[in-house]
N, C-alpha and C. Protein backbone atom coordinates (compact mmCIF):
# COMPACT_ATOMS: atom_id res chain seq x y z
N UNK A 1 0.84 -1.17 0.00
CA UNK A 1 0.00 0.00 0.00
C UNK A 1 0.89 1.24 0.00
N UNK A 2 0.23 2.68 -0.25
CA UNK A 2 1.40 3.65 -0.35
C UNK A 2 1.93 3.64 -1.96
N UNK A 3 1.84 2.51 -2.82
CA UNK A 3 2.58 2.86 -3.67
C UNK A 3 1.92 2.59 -5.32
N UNK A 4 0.52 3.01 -4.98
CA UNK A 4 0.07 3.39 -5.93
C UNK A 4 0.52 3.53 -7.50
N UNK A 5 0.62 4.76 -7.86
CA UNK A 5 1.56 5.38 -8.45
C UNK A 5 2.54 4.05 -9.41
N UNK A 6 3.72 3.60 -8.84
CA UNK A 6 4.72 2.37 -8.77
C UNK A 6 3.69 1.29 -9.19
N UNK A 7 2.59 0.81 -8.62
CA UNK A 7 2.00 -0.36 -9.26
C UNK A 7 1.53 0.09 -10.44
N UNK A 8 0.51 1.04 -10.66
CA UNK A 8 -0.21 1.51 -12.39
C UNK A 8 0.93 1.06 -13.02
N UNK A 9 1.74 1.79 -12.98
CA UNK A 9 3.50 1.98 -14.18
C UNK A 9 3.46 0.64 -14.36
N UNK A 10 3.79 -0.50 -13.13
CA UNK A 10 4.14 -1.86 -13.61
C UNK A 10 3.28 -2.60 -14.66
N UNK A 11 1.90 -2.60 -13.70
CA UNK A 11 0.51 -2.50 -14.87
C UNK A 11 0.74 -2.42 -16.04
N UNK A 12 0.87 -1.31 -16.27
CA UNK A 12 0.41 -0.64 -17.63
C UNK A 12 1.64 -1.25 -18.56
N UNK A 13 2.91 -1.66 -18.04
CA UNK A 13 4.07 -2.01 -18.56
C UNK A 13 3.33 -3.37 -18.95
N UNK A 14 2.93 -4.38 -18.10
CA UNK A 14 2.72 -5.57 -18.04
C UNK A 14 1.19 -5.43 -19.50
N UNK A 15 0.85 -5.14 -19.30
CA UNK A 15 -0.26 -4.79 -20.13
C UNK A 15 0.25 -4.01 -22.03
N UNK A 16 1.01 -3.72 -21.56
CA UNK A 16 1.77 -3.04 -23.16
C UNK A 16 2.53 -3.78 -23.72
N UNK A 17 3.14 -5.31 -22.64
CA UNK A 17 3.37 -6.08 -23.05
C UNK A 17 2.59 -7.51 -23.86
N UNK A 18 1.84 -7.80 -23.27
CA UNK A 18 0.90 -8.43 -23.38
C UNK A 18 -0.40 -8.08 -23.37
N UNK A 19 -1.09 -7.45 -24.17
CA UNK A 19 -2.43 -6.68 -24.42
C UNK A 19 -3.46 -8.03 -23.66
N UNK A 20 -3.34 -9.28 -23.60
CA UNK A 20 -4.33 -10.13 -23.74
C UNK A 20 -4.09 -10.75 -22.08
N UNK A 21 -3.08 -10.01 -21.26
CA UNK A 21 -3.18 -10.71 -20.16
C UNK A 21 -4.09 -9.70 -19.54
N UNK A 22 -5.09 -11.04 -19.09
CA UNK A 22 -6.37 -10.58 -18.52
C UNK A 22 -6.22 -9.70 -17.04
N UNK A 23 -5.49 -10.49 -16.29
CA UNK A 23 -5.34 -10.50 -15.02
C UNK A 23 -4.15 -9.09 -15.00
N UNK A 24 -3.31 -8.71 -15.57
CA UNK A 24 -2.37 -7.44 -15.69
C UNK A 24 -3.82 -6.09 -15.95
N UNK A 25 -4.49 -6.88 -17.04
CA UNK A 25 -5.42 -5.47 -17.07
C UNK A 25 -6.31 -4.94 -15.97
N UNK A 26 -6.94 -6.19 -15.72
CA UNK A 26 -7.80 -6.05 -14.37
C UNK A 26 -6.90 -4.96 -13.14
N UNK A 27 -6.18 -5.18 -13.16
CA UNK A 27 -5.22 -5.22 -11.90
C UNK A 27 -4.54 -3.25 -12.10
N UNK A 28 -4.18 -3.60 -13.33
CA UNK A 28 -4.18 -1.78 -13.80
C UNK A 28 -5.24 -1.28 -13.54
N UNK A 29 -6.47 -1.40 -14.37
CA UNK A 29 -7.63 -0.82 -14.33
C UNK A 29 -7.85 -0.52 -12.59
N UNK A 30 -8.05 -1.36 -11.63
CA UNK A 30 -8.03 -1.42 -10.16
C UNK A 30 -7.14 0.12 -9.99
N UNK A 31 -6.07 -0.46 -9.87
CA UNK A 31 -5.06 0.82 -9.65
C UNK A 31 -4.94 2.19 -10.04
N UNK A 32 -5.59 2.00 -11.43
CA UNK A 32 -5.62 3.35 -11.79
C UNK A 32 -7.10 4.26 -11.02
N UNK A 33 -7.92 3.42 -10.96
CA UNK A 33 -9.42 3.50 -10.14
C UNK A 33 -8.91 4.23 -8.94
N UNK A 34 -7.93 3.77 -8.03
CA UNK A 34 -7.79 4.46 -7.04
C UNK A 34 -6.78 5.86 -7.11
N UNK A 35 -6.11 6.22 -8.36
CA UNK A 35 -5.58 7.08 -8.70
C UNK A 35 -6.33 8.61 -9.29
N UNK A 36 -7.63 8.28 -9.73
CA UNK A 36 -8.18 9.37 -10.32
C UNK A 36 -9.29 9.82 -8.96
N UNK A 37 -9.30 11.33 -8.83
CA UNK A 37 -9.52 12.13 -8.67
C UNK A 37 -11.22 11.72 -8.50
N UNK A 38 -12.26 12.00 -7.26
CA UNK A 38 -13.40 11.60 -7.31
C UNK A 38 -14.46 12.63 -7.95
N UNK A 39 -13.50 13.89 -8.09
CA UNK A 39 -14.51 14.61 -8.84
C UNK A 39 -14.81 14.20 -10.04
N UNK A 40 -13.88 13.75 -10.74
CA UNK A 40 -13.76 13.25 -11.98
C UNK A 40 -15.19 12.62 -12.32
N UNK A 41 -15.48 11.68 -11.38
CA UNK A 41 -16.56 10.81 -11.52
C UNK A 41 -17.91 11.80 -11.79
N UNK A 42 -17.67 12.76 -10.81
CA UNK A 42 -18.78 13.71 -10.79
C UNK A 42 -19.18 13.92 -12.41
N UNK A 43 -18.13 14.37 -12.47
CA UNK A 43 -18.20 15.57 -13.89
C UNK A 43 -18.60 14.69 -15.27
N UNK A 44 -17.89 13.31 -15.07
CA UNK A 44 -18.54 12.62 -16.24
C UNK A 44 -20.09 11.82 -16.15
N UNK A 45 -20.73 12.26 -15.15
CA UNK A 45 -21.83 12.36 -14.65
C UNK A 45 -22.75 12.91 -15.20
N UNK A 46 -22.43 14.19 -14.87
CA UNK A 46 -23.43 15.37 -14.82
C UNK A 46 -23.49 15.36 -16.86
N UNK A 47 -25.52 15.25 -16.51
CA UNK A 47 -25.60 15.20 -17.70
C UNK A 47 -26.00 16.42 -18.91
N UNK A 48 -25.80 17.32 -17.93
CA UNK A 48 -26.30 18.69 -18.13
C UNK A 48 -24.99 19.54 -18.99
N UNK A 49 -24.05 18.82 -18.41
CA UNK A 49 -22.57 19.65 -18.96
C UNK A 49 -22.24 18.90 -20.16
N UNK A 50 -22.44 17.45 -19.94
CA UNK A 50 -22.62 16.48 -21.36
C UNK A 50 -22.72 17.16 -22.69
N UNK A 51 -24.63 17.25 -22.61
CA UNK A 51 -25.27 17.63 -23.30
C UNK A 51 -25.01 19.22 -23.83
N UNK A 52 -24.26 19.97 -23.04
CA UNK A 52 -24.39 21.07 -23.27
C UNK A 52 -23.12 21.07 -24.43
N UNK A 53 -21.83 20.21 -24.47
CA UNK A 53 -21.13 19.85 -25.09
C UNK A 53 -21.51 19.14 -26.25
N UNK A 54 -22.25 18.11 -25.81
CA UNK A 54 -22.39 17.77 -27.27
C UNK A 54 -23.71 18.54 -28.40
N UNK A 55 -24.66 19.67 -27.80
CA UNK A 55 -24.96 20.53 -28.46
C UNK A 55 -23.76 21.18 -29.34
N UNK A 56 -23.02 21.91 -28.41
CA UNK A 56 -22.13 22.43 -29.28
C UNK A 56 -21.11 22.37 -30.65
N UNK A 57 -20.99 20.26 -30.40
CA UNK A 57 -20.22 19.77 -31.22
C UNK A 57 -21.06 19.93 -32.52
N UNK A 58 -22.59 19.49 -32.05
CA UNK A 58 -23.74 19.02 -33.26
C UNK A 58 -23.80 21.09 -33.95
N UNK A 59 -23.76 21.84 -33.28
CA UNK A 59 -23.98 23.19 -33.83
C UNK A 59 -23.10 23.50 -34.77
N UNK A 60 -21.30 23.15 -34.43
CA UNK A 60 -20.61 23.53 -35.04
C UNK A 60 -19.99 22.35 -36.42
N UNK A 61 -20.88 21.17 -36.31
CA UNK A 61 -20.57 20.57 -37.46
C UNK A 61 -21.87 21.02 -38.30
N UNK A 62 -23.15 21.32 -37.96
CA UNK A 62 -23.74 21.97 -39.03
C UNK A 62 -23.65 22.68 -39.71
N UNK A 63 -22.73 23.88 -39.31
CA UNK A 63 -22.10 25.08 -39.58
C UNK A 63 -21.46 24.92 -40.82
N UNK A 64 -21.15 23.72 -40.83
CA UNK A 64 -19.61 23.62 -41.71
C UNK A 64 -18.57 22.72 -41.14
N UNK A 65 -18.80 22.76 -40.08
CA UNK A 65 -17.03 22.63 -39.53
C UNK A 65 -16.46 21.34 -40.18
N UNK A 66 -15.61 21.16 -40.67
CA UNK A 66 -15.21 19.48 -41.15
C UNK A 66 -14.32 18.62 -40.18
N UNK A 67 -13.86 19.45 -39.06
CA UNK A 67 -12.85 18.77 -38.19
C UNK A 67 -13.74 19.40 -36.72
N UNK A 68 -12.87 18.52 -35.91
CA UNK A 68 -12.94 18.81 -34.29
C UNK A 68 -11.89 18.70 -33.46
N UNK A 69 -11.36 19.68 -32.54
CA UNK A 69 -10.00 19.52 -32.03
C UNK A 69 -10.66 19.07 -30.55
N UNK A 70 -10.17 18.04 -30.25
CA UNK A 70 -10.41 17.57 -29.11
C UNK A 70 -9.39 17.67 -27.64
N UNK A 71 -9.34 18.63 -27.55
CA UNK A 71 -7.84 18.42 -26.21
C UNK A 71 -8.35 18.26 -25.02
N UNK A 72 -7.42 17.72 -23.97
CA UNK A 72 -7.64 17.47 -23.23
C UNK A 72 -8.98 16.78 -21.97
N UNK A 73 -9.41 16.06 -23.27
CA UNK A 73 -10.49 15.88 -22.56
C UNK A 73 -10.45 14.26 -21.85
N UNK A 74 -9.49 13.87 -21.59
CA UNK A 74 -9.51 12.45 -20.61
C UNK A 74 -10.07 11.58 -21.13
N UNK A 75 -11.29 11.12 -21.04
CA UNK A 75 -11.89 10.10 -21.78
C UNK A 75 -12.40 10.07 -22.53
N UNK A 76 -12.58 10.96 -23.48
CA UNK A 76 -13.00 11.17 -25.12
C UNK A 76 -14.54 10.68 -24.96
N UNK A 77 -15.42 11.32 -23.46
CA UNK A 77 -16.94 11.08 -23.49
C UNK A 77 -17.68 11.38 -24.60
N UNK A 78 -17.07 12.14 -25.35
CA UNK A 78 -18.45 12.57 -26.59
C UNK A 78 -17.63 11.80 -27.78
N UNK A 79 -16.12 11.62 -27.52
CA UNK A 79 -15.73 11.09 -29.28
C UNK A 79 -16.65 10.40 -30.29
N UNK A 80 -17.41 9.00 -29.78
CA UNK A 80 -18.13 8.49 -30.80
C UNK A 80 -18.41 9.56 -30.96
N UNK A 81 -19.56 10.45 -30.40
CA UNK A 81 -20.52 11.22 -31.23
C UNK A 81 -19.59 12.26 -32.50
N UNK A 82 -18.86 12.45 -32.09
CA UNK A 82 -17.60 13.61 -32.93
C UNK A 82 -17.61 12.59 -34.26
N UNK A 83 -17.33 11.46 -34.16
CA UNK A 83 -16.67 10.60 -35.06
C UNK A 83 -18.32 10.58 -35.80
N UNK A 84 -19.47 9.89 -35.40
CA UNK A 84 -20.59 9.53 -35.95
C UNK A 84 -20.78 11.01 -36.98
N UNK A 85 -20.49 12.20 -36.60
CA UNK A 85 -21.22 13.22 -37.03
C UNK A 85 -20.01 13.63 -38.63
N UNK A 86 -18.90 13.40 -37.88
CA UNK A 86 -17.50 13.93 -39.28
C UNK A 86 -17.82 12.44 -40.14
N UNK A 87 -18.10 11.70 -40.53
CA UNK A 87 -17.71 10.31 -41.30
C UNK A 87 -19.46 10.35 -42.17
């Protein structure tokens, strides 16, 4: 315990090695679970901020837009929709 951090890395090593070991992924996934931030959870929650985003995406591909710059957004919650709407 305490070393958080040190286990993900091994994880994720063990896992980049072997995509198909089950038990390395599980075991990352775990670890990284206790690494992120509980607001986090909040925010990919709230469906109000969602939606208010993916209005925006749907506004600005009507417009025209042919691309979407996506930064920083952690778990790419709206990508399908980005991808469904450019293709």
């Amino acid at each position: 315990m305490g070393f958080r951090d040190e286990a993900a890395g091994y994880f994720h090593k063990a896992v980049k090695l072997n995509p198909d070991f089950a038990d390395a992924k599980e075991n990352f996934y775990r670890v990284a679970n206790w690494l992120v931030e509980r607001w986090h959870f909040i925010m990919l929650n709230d469906t109000k901020r969602n939606l208010t985003y993916l209005k925006a995406i749907e506004n600005a591909v009507r417009s025209g837009c042919k691309s979407v710059l996506d930064i920083g957004t952690g778990t790419g919650i709206l990508r399908c929709v980005i991808s469904a709407y450019l293709t």
